[in-house]
N, C-alpha and C. Protein backbone atom coordinates (compact mmCIF):
# COMPACT_ATOMS: atom_id res chain seq x y z
N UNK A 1 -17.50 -7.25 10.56
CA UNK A 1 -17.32 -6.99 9.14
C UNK A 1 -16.43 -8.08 8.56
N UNK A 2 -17.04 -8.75 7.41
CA UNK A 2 -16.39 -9.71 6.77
C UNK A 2 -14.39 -9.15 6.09
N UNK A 3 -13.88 -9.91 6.28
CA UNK A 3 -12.62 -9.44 5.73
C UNK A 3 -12.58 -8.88 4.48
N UNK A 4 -13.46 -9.28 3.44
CA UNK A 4 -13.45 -8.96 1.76
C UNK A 4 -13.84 -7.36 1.66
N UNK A 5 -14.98 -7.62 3.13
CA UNK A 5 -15.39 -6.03 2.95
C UNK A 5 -14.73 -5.03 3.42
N UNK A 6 -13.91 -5.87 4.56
CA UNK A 6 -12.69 -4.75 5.19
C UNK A 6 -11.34 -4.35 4.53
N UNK A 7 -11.33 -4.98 3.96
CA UNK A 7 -10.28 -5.04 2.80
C UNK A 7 -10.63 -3.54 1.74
N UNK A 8 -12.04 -4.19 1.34
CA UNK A 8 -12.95 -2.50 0.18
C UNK A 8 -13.25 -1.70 1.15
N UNK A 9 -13.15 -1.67 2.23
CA UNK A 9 -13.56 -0.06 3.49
C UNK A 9 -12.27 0.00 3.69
N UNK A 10 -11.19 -0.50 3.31
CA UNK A 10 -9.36 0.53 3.85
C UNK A 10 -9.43 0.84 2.28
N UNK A 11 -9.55 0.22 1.43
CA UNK A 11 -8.80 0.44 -0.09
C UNK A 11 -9.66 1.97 -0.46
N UNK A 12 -10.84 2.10 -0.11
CA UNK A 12 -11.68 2.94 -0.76
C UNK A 12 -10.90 4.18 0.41
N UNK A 13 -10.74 4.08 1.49
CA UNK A 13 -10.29 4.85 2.51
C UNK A 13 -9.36 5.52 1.98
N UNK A 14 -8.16 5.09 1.77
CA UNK A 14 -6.97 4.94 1.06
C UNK A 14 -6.76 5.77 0.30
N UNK A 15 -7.82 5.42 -1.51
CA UNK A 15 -8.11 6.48 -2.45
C UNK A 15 -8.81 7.52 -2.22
N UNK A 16 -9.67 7.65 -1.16
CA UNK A 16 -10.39 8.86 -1.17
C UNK A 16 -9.06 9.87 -0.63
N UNK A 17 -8.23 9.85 0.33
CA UNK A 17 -7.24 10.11 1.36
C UNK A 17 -6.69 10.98 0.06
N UNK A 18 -5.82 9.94 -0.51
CA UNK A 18 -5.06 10.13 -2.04
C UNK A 18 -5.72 11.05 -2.77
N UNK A 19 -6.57 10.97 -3.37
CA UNK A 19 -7.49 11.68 -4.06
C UNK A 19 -7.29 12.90 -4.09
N UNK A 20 -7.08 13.55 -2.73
CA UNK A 20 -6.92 14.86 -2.05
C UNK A 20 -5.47 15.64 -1.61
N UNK A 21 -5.03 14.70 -1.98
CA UNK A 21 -3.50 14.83 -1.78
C UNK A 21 -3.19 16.26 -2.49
N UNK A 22 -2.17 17.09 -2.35
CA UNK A 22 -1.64 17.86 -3.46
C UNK A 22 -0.80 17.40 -4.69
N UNK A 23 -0.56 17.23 -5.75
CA UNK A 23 0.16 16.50 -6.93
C UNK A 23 1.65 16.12 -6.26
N UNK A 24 2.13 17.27 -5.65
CA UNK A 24 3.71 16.81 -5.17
C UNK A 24 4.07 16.62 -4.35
N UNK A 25 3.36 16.06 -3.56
CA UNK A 25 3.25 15.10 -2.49
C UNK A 25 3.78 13.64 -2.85
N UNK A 26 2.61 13.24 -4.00
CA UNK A 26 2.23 11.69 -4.49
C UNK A 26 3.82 11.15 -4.95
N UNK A 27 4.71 12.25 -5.71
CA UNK A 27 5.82 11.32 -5.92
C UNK A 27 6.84 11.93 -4.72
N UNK A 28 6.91 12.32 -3.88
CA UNK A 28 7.71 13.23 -2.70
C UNK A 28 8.22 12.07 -2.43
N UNK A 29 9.65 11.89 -1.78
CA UNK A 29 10.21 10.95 -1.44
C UNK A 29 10.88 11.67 -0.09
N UNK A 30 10.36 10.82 1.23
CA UNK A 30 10.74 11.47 2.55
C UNK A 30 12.02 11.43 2.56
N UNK A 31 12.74 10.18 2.32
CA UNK A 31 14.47 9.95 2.63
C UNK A 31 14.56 8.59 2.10
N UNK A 32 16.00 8.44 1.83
CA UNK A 32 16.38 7.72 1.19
C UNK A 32 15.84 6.43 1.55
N UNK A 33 15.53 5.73 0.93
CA UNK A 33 14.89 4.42 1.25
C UNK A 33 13.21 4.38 1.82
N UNK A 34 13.02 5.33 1.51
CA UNK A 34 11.05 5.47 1.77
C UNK A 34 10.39 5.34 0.79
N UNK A 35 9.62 4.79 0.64
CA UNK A 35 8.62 4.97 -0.71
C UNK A 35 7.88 6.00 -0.67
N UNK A 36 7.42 6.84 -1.72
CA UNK A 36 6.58 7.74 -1.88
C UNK A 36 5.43 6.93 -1.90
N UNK A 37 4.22 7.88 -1.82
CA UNK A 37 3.06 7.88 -2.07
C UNK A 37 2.73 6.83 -3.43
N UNK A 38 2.94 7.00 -4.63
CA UNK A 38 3.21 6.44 -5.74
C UNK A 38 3.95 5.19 -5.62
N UNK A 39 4.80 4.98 -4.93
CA UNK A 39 5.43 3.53 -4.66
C UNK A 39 4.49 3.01 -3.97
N UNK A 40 4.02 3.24 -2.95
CA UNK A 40 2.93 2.71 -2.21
C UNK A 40 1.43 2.10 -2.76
N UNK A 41 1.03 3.12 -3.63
CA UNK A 41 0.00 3.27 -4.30
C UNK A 41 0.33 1.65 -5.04
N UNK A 42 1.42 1.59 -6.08
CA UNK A 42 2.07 1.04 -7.22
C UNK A 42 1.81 -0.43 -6.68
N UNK A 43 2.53 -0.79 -5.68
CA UNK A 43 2.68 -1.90 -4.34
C UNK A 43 1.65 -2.27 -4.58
N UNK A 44 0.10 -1.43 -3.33
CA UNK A 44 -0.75 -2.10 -3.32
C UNK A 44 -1.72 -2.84 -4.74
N UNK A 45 -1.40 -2.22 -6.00
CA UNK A 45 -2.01 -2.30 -7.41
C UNK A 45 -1.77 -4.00 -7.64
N UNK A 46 -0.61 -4.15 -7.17
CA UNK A 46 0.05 -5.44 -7.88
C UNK A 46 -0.13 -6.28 -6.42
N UNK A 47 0.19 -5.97 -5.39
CA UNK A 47 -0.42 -7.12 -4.31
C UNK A 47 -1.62 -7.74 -4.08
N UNK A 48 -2.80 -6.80 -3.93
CA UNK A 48 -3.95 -6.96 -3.95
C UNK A 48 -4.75 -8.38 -4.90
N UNK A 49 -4.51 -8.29 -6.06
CA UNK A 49 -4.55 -9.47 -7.27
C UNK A 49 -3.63 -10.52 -6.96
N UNK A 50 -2.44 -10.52 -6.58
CA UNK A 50 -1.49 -11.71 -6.02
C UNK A 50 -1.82 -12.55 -5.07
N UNK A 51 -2.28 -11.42 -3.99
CA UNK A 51 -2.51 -12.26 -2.80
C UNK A 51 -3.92 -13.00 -2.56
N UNK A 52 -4.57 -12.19 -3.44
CA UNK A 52 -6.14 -12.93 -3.71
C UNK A 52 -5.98 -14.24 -4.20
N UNK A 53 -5.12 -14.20 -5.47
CA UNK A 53 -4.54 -15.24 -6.09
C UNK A 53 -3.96 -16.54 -5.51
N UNK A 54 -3.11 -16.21 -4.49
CA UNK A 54 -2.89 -16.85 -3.63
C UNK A 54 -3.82 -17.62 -2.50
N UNK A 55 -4.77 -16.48 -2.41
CA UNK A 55 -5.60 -17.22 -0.91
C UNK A 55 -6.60 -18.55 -2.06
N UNK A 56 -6.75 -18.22 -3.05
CA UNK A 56 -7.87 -18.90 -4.04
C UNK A 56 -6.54 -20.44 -4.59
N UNK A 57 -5.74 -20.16 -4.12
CA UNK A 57 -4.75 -21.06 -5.03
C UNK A 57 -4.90 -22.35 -3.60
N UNK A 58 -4.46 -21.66 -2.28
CA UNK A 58 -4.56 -22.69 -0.90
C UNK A 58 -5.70 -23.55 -0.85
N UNK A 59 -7.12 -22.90 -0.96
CA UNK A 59 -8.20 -23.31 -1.09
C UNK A 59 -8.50 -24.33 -2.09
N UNK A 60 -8.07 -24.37 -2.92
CA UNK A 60 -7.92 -24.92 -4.35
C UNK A 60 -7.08 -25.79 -4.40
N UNK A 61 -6.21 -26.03 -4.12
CA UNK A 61 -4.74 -26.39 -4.60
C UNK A 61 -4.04 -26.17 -3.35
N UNK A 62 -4.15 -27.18 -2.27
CA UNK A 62 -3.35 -27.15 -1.15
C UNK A 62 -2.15 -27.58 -1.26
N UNK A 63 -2.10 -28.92 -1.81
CA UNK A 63 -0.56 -29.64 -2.14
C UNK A 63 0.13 -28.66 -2.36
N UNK A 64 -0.30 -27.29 -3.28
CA UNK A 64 0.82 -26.87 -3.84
C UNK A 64 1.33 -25.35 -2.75
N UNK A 65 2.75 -25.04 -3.09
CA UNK A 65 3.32 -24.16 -2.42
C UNK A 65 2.45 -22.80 -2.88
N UNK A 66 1.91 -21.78 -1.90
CA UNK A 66 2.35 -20.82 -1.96
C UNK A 66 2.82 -19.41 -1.75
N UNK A 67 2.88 -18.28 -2.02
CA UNK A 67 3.99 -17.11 -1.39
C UNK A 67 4.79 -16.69 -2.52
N UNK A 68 5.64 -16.19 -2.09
CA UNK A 68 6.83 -15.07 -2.40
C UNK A 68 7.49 -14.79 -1.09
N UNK A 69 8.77 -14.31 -1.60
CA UNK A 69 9.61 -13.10 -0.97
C UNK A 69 9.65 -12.15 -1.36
N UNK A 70 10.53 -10.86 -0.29
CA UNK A 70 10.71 -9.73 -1.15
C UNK A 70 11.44 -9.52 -2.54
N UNK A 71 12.15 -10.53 -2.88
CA UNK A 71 12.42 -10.14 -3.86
C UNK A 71 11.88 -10.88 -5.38
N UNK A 72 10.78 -10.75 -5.16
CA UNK A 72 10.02 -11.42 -6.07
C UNK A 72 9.67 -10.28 -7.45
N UNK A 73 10.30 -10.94 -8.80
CA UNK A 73 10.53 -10.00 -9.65
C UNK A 73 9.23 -9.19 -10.07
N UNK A 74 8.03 -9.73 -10.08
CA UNK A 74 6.29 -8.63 -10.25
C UNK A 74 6.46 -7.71 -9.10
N UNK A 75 6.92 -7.86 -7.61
CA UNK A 75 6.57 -7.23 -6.69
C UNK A 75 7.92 -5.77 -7.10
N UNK A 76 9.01 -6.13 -6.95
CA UNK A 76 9.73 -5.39 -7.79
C UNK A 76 9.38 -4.23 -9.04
N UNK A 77 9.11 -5.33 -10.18
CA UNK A 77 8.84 -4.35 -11.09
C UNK A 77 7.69 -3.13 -11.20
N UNK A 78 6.41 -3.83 -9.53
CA UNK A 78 5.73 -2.93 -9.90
C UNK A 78 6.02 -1.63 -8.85
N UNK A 79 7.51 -1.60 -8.24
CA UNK A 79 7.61 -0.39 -7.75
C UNK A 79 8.95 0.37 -7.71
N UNK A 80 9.01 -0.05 -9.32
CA UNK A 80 10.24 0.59 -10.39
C UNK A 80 9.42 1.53 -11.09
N UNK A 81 10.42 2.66 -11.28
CA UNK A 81 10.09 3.96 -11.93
C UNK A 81 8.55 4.78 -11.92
N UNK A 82 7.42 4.52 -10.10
CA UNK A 82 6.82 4.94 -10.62
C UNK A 82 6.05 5.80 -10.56
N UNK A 83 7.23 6.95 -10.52
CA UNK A 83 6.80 8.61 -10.77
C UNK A 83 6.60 8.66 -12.49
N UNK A 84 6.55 7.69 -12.93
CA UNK A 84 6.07 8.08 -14.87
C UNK A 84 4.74 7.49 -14.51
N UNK A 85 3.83 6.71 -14.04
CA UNK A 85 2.50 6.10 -13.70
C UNK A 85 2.12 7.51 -13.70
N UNK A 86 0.29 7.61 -14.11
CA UNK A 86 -0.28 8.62 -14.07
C UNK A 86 -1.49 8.10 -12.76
N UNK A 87 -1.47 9.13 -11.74
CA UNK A 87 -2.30 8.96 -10.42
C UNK A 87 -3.47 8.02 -10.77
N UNK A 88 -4.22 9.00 -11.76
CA UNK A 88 -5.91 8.38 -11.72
C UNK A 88 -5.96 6.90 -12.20
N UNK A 89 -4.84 6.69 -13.31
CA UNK A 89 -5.15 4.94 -13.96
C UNK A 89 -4.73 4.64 -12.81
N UNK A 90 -3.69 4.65 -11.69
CA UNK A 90 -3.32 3.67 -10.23
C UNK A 90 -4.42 3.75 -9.50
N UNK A 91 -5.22 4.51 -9.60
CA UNK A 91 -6.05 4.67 -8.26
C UNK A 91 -6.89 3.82 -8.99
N UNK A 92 -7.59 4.03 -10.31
CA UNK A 92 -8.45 3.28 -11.13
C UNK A 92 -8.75 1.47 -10.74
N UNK A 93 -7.17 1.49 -11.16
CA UNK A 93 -7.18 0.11 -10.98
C UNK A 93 -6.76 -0.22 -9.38
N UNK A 94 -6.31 0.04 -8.92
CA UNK A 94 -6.48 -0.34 -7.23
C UNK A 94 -8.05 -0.53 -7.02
N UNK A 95 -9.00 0.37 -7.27
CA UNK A 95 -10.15 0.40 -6.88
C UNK A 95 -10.93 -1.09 -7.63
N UNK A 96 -10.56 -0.76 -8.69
CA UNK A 96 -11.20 -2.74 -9.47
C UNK A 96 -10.50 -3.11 -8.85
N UNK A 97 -9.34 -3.15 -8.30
CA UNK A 97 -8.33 -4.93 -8.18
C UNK A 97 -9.55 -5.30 -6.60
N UNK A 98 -9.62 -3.93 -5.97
CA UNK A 98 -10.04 -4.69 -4.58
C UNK A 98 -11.38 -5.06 -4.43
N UNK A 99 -12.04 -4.46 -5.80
CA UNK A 99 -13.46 -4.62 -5.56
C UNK A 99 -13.26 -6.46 -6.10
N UNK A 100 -12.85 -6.59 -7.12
CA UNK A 100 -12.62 -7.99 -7.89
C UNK A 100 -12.43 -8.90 -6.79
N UNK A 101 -11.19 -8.53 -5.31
CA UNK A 101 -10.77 -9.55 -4.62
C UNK A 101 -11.68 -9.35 -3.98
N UNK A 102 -12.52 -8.39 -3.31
CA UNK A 102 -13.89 -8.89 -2.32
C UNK A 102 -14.89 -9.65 -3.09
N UNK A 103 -15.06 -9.50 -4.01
CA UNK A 103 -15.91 -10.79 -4.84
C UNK A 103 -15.44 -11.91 -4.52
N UNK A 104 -14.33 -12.14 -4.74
CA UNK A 104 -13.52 -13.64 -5.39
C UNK A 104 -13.96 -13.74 -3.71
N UNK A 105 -13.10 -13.00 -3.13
CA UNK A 105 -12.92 -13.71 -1.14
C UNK A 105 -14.30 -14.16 -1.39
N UNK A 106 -15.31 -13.19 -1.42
CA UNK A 106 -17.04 -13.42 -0.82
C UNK A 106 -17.50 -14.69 -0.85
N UNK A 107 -16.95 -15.30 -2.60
CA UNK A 107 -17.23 -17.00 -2.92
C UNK A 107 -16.67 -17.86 -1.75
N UNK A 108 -15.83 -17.53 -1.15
CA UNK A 108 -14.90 -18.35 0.06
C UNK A 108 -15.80 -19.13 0.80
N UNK A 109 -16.05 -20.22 1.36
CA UNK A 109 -16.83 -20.87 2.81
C UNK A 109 -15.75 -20.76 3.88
N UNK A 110 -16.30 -20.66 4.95
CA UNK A 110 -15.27 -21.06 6.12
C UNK A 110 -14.49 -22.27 5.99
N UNK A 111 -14.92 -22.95 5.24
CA UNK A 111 -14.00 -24.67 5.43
C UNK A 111 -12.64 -23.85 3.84
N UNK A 112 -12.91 -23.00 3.03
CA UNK A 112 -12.06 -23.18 2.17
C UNK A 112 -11.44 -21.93 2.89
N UNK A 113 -11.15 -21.10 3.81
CA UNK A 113 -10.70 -19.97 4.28
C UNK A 113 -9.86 -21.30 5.65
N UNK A 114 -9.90 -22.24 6.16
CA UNK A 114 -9.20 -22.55 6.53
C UNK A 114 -8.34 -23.69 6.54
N UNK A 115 -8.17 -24.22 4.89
CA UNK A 115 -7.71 -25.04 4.13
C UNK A 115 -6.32 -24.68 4.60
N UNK A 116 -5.21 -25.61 4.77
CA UNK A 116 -3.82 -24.80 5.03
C UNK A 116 -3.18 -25.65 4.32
N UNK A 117 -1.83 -24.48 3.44
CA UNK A 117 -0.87 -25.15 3.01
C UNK A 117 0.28 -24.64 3.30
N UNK A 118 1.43 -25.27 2.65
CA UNK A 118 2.82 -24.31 2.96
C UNK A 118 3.45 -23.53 1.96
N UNK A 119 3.43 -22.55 2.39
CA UNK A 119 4.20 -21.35 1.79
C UNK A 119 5.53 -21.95 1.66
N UNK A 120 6.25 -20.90 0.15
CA UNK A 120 7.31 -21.10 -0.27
C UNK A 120 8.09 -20.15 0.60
N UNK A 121 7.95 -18.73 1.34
CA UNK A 121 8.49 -18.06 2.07
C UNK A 121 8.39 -19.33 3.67
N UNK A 122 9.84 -19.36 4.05
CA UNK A 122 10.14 -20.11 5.18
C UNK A 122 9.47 -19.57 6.51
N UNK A 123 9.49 -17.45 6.13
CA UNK A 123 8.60 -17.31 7.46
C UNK A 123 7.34 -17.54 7.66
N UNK A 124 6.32 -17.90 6.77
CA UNK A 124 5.53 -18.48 7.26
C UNK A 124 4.87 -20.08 7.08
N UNK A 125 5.49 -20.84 6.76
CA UNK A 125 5.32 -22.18 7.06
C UNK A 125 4.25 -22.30 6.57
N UNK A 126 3.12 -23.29 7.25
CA UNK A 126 2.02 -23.34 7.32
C UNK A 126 1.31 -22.97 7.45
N UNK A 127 0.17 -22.64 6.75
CA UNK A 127 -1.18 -21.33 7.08
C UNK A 127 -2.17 -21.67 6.46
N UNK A 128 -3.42 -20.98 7.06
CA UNK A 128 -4.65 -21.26 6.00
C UNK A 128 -4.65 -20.44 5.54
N UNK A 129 -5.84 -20.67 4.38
CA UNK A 129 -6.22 -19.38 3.67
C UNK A 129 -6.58 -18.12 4.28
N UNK A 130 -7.14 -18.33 5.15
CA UNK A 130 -7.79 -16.94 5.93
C UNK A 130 -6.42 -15.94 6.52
N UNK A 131 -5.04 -17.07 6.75
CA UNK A 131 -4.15 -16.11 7.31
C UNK A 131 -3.59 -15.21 6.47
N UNK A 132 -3.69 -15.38 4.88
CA UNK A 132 -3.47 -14.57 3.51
C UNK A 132 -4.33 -13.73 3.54
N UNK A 133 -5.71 -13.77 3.48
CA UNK A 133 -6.61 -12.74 3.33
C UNK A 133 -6.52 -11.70 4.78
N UNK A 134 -6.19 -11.98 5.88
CA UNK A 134 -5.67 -11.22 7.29
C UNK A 134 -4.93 -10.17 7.17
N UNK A 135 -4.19 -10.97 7.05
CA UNK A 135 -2.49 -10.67 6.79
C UNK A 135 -1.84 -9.95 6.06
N UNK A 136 -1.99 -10.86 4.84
CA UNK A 136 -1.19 -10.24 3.45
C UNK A 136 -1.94 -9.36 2.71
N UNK A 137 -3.51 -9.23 2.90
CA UNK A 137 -4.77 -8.39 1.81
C UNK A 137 -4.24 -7.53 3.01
N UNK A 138 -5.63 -7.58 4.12
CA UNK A 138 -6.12 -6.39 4.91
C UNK A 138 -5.19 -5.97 5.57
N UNK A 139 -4.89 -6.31 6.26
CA UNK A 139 -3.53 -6.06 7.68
C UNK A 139 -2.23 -5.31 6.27
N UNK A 140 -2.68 -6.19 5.40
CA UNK A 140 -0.77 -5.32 4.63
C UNK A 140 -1.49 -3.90 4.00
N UNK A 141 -2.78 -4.22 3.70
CA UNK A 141 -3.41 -2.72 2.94
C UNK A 141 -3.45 -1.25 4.02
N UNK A 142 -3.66 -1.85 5.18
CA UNK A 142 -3.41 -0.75 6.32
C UNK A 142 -2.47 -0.71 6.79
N UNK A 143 -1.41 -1.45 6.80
CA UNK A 143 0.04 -0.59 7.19
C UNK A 143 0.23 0.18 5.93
N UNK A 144 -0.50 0.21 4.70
CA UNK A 144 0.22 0.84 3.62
C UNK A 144 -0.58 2.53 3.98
N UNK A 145 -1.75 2.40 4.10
CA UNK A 145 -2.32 3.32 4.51
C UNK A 145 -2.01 4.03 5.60
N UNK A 146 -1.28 3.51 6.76
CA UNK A 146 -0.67 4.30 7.50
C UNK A 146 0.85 4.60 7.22
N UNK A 147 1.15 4.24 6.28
CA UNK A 147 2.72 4.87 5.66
C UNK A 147 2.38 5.71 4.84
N UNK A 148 0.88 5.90 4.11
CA UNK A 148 0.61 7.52 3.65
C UNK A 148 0.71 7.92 4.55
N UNK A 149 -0.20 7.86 5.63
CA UNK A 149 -0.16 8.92 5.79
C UNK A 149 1.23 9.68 7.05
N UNK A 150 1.74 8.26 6.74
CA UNK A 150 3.12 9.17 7.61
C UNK A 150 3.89 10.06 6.76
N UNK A 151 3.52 9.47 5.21
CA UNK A 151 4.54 10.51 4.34
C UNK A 151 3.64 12.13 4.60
N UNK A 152 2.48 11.78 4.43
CA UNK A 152 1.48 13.37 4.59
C UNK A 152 1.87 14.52 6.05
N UNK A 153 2.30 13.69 6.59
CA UNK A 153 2.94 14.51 7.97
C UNK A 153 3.78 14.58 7.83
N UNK A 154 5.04 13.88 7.24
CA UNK A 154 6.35 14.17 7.23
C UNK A 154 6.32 15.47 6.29
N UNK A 155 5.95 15.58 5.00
CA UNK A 155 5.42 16.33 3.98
C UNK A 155 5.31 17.85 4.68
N UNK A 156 4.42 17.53 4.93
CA UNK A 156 3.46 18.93 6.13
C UNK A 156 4.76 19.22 7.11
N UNK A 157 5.70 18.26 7.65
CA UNK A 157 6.38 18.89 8.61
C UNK A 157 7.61 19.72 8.17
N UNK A 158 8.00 18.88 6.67
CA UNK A 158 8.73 19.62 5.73
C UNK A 158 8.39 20.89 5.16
N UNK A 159 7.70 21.12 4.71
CA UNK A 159 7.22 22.68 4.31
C UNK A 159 6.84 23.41 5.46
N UNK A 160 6.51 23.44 7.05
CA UNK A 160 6.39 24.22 7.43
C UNK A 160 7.77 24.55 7.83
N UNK A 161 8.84 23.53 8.39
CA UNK A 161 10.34 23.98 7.90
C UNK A 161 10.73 25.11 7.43
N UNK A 162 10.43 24.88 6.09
CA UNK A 162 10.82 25.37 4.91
C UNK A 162 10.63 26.64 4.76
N UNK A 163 9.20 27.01 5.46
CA UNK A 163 8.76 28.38 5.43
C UNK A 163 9.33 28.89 6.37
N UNK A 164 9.20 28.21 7.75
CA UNK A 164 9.88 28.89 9.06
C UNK A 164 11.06 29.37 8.60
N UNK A 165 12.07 28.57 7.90
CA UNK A 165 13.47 28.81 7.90
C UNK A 165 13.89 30.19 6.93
N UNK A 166 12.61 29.95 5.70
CA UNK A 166 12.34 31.80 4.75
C UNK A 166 12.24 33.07 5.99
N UNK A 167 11.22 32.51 7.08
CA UNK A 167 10.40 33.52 7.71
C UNK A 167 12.05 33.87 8.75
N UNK A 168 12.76 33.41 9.32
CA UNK A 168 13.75 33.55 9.57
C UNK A 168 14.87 34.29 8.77
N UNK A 169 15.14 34.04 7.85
CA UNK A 169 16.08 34.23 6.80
C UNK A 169 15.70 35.96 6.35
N UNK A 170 14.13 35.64 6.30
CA UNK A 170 13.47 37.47 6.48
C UNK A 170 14.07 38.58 7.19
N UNK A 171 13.41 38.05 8.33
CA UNK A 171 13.61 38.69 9.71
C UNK A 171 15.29 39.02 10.14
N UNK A 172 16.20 38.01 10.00
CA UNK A 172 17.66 38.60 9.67
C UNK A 172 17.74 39.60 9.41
N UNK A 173 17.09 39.42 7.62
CA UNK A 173 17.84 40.58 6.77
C UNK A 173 17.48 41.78 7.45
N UNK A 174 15.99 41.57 7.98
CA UNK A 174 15.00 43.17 8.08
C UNK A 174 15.82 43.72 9.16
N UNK A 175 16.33 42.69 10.38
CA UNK A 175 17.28 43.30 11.72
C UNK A 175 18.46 43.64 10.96
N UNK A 176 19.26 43.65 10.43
CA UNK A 176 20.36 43.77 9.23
C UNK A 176 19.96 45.02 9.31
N UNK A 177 19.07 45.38 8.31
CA UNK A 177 19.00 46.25 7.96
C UNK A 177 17.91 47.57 8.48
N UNK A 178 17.53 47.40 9.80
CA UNK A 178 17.25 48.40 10.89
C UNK A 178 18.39 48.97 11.90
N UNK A 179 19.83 47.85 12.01
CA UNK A 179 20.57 48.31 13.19
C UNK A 179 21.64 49.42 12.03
């Protein structure tokens, strides 16, 4: 399977997953420093178009640098505040951004997928295009997909908690109040 298409078989994966979610889940925040569902979602909206951007920029335009770091102010802003985002426009547009970048990749030849230039991030130096579309598209779209669904189990492991600890709290009172 071509990468452009593996890229649209996790993204579509992804939203269908989401799709099904319960509503308070999507902004649930496991612990401090985790992204919810919605941060995740938010992430992939704004990477997806960047990094396409990027693999089309190497191919194109080798002389020139390019990348990011984490603290790159788009990557940032797009995963500020966003439990006010409404689910369906994120999922909406995730679903165009990735269909758009399997197009754009599809135009690719093998000789422009392994054009290499240097990134402005120091960790990766030198790379071709293909190591962006690997890497930074597919490979980063499925660790995101498996950090749903770690929040969906953490989630699930939290409410059955929650109930156990009622179903307990029950059972007290009811021995309480049999002795």
């Amino acid at each position: 399977m071509s990468s452009a298409l593996r890229l649209q078989a996790l993204t579509d994966e992804m939203l269908d997953e989401v799709a099904r979610l319960p509503p308070e889940l999507i902004t649930w925040i496991p612990a401090e420093g985790v992204w919810s569902v919605m941060d995740i979602l938010c992430h992939v909206r704004e990477f997806v178009p960047f990094w396409t951007d990027e693999t089309l920029r190497i191919a194109q335009r080798p002389h020139e640098q390019w990348g990011r770091d984490h603290t790159d102010a788009r990557r940032l802003a797009a995963v500020a505040n966003t439990a006010t985002h409404k689910l369906e426009e994120v999922l909406a547009d995730i679903r165009q951004a990735a269909r758009r970048s399997a197009d754009r990749l599809n135009g690719l030849s093998d000789a422009d997928l392994a054009v290499e230039a240097t990134s402005s991030n120091p960790r990766w130096g030198v790379k071709p295009a293909s190591f962006v579309v690997d890497q930074l598209l597919v490979q980063h779209v499925e660790k995101h997909l498996g950090q749903i669904r770690r929040n969906v189990a953490q989630f699930a492991e939290a409410r059955a908690r929650k109930r156990s600890g009622r179903l307990r709290a029950r059972h007290s009172l009811l021995r309480r109040g049999l002795e």
